[in-house]
Each structure stands twice: as C-alpha cells, then as structure tokens.
Protein backbone atom coordinates (compact mmCIF):
# COMPACT_ATOMS: atom_id res chain seq x y z
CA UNK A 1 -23.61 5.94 -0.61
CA UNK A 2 -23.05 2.27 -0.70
CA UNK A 3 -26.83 2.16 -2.44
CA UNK A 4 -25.25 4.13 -5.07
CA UNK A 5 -21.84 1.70 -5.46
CA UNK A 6 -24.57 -1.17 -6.34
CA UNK A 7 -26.55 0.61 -8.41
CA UNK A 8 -23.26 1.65 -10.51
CA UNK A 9 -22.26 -1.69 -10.48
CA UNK A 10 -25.61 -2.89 -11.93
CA UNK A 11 -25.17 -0.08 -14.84
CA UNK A 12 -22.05 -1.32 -15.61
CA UNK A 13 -23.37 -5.36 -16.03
CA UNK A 14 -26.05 -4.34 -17.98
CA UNK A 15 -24.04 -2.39 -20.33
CA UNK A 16 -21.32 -4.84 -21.11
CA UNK A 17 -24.47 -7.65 -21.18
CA UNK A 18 -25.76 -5.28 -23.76
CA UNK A 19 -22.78 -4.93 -25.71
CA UNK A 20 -22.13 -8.76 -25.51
CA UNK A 21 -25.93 -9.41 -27.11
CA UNK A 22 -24.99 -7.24 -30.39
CA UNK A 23 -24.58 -9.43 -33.47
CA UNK A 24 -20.59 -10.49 -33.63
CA UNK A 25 -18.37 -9.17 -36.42
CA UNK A 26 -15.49 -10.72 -37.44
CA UNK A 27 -12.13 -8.54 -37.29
CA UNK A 28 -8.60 -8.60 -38.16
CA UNK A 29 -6.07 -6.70 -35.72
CA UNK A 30 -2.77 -7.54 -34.73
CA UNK A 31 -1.72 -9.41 -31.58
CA UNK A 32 -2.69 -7.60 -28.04
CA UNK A 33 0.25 -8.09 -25.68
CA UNK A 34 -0.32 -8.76 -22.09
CA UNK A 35 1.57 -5.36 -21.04
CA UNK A 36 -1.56 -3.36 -23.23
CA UNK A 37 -3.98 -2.19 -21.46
CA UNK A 38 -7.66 -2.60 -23.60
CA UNK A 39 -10.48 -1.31 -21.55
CA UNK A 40 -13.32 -3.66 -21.71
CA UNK A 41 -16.05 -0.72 -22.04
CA UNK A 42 -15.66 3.07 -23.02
CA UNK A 43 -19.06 5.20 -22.95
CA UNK A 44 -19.13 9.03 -23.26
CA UNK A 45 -21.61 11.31 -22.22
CA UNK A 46 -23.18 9.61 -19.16
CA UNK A 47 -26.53 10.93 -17.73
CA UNK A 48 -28.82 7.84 -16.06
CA UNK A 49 -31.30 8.45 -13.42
CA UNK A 50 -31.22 4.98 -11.51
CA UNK A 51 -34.71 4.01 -9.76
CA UNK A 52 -35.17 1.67 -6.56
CA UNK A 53 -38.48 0.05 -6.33
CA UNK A 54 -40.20 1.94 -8.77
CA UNK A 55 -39.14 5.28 -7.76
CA UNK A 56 -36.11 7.40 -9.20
CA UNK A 57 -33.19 7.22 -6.68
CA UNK A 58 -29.99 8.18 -8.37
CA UNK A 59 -28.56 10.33 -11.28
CA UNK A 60 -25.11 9.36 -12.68
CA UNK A 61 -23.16 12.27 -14.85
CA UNK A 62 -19.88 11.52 -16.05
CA UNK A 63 -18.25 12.59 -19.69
CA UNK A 64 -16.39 9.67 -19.66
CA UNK A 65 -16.81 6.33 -18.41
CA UNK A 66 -13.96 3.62 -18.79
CA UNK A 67 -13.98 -0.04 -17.24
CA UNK A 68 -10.09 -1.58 -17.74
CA UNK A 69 -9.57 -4.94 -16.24
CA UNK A 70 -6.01 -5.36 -18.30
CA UNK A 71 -4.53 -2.55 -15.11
CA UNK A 72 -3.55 -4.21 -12.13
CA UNK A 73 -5.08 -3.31 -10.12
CA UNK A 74 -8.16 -3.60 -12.14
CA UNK A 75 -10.12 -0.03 -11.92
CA UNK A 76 -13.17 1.96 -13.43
CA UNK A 77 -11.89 5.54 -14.73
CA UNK A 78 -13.61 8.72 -14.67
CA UNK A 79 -11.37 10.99 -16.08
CA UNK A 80 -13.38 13.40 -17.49
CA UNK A 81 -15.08 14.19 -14.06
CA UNK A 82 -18.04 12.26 -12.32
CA UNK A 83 -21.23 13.70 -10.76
CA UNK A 84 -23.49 11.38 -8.32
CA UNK A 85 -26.54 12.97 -7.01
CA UNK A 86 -29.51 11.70 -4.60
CA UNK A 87 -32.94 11.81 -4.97
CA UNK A 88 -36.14 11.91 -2.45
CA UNK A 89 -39.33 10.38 -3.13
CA UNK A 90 -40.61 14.19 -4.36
CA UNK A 91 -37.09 13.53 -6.68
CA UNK A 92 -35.71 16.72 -3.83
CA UNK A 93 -32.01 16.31 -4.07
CA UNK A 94 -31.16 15.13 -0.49
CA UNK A 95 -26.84 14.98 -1.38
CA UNK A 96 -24.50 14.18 -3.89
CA UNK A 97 -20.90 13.30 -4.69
CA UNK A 98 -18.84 15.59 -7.00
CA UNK A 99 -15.11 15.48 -8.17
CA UNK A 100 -12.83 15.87 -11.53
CA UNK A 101 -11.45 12.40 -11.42
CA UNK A 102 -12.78 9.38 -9.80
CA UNK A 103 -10.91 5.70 -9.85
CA UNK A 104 -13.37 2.57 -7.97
CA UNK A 105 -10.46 -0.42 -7.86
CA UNK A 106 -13.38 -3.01 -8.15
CA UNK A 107 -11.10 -5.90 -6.72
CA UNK A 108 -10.64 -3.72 -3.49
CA UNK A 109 -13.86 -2.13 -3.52
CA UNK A 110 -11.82 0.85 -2.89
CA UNK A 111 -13.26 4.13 -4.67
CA UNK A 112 -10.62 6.98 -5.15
CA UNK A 113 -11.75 10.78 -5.64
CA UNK A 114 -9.70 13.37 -7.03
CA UNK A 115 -9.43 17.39 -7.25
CA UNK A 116 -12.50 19.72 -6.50
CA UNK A 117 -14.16 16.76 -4.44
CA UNK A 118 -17.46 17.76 -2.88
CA UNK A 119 -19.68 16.06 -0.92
CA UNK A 120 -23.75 16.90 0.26
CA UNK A 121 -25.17 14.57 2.82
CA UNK A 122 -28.71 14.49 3.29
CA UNK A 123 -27.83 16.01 7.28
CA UNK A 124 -26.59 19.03 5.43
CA UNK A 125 -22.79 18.53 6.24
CA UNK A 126 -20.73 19.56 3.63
CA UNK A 127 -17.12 18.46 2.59
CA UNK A 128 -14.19 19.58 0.87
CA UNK A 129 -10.94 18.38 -0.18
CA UNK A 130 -8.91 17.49 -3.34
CA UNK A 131 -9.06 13.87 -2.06
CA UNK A 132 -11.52 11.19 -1.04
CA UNK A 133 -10.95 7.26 -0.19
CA UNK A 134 -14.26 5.08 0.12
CA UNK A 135 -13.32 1.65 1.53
CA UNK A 136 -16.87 -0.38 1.29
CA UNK A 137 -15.01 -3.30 2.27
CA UNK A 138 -14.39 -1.08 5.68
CA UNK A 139 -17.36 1.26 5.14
CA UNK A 140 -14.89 3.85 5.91
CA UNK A 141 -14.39 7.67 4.24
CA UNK A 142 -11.01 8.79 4.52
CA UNK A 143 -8.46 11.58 3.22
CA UNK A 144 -4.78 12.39 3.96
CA UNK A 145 -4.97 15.80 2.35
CA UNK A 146 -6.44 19.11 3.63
CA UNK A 147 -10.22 18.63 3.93
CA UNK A 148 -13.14 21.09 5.36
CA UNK A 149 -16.39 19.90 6.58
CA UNK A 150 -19.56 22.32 7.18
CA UNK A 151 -22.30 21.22 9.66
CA UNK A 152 -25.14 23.72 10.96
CA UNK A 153 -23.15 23.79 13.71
CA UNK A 154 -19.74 23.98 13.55
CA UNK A 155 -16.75 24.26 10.78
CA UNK A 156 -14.07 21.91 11.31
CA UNK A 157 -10.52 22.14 9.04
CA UNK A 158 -7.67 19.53 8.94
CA UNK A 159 -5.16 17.40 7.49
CA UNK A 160 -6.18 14.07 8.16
CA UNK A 161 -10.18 12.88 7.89
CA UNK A 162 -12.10 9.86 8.34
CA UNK A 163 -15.43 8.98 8.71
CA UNK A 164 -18.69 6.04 8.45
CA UNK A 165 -20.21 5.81 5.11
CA UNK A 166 -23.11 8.00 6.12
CA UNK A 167 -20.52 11.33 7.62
CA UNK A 168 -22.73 10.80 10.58
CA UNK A 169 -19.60 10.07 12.70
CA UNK A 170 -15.93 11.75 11.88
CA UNK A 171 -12.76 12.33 13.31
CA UNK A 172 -10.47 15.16 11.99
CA UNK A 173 -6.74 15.56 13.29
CA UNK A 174 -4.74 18.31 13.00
CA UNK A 175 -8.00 20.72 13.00
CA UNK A 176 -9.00 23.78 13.76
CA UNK A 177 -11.83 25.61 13.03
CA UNK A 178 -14.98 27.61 14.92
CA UNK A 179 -16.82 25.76 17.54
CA UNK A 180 -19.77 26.46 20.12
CA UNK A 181 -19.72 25.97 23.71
CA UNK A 182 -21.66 22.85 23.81
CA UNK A 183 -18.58 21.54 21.93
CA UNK A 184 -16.51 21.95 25.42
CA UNK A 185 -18.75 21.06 27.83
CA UNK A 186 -18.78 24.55 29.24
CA UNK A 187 -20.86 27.73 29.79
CA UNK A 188 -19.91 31.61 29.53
CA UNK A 189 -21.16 33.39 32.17
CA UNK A 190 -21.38 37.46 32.83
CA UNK A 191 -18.38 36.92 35.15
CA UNK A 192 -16.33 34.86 32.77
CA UNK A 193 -16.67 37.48 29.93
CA UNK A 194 -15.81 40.12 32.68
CA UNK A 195 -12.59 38.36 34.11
CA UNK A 196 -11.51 37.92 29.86
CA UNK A 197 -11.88 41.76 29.45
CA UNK A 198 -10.26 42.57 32.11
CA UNK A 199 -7.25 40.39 31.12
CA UNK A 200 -7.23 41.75 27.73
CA UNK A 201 -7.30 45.24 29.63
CA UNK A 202 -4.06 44.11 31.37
CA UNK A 203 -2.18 42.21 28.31
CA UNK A 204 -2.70 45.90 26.31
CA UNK A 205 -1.61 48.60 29.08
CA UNK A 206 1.58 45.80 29.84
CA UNK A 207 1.99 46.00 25.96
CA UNK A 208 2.54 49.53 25.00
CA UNK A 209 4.07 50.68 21.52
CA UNK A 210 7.61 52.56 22.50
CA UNK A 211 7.48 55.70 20.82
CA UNK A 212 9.89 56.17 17.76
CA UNK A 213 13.51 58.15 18.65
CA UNK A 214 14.74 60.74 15.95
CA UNK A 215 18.25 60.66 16.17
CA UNK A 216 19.26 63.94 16.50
C-alpha cells in the first residue's frame, strides 16, 4: 500500500510539471484572497495503470482528482470516489482499495477514506467499514467506526480497528464474530459435546412454557 502512496505522489509531480511546461498566457482576474481556497490541479476522469520496473503495478480510477494546498491542512480530494487496484506480474489482481470519498492530508501523510470503503489484500482478507485512516508516518490502518474483516478463517466484527500497512497483523475491540477452535487454544472432544447436550437437555426441561389459563 505504501508502494501505491509513492506512485500517486509521482502522478501528481508529473502532472503539475506538465502543466507548468505549457506555454504561459497572460490573464486578467481579480484579486485571490488568502481565505479562497484555489486548488492547484483539477483532473477528471482518472484511469492510469502505474508500472514498477518495467512491469504494470498499479491502476488508479478516480472521477475526480483535486490537489488544494490553499486548505489548511493542505489535502488531495477525491470526491467523486477513488478506486486503487494491484497488479501481479501475469497483471492478476492480487488487492485493491475502494471507497466514495478519499482525503490524503499530504503534510501529515495521513490518508482519510470515506463511505462504502473496501479493502482486498493479496492474503485474501477482506475489509469493510464506512471509514479508513492510513498513517504512513505510523504505517498504521485504523477506524473508529463499525468495520468487518473476512479471512479464510475466521470473521471478525467491531467498533474500533487497527492494523500494519500490510492487514497482516490487527487488533479489533469491541468484536464479535465466528471463530474456530484453534482460535482458543482448545479441542472438542466426544465427551465435551456430550456434557453440552446434556446441559442444554437440563436448561429446556427446567424451562418449560406454563400453559395459558382461560379465565372462566
């Protein structure tokens, strides 16, 4: 993920570089006040593939793609929705990044996901949530929302979720969700799964409806 921070990055330079090198018209507008907020770069309709070393690495998809340095803080908008995807050397997608709204606060190298965010690692994990931080100064994922993550293995749900860069190691408070033994550190054995029943047996003969009364 942080391969595909630099990469944006890079876009970004040599679009503005681009835009700098175009032959310079003179033009006549009235005074910009230091409250206004002039984005440096607007571009619309977004679809690069990105290669690294030769070989195709990245797609970026966004309808809208705004670079304001006039905010404080300073920020990169993509209001319009914002679609990173990863590639393999046989250009297999191994994950990608999807939300509606996406803010990167380039002084904080703080990204900020919004609304329908879903992410596809390349270890198959799946997440939810309708909010995603990305620290790279921290190389931290985190979200104060309701999030849902998907492994092979397990399905975890919570409130509170933070992880490393790569969703290779996560923590998620306030969760509950369906887990395997292994998870516990313990076994079910024959007589475990009899002594349950049996307790279940017990719990339901103690727990008898009372039959209805017709008043008379």
């Amino acid at each position: 993920m942080r391969r595909l921070a630099l990469s944006i990055i890079v876009l970004v330079l040599l679009l503005t570089g681009f835009v700098a090198c175009q032959e310079q018209v003179e033009h006549t507008a009235p005074a910009i006040n230091d409250r206004d907020s002039v984005p440096v770069m607007v571009s619309w309709g977004v679809n690069t593939l990105i290669s690294d070393s030769g070989v195709i690495k990245y797609r970026i998809v966004t309808e809208r793609w705004e670079v304001n340095q006039a905010k404080r803080p300073s920020r990169w908008t993509f209001d319009k929705g914002l679609f990173l995807e990863q590639f393999d050397e046989k250009f297999h997608v191994q994950g990608y990044i999807q939300c509606d709204t996406a803010y990167y606060y380039d002084q904080q190298k703080l990204w900020e996901l919004r609304s329908r965010v879903r992410v596809l690692t390349k270890d198959g994990l799946r997440f939810r949530s309708e909010q995603l931080f990305w620290n790279e100064a921290e190389h931290v994922l985190y979200s104060h929302v309701y999030s849902k993550l998907i492994t092979p293995e397990r399905t975890l749900q919570g409130s509170y979720f933070r992880s490393d860069e790569r969703m290779t190691k996560y923590y998620v408070s306030n969760s509950r969700g369906s887990f395997t033994a292994a998870d516990f550190g313990e076994s079910t054995t024959p007589a475990d799964t009899a002594k349950s029943q049996n307790a279940d047996s017990l719990r339901k003969a103690i727990r008898q409806p009372a039959a209805p009364v017709r008043n008379q």
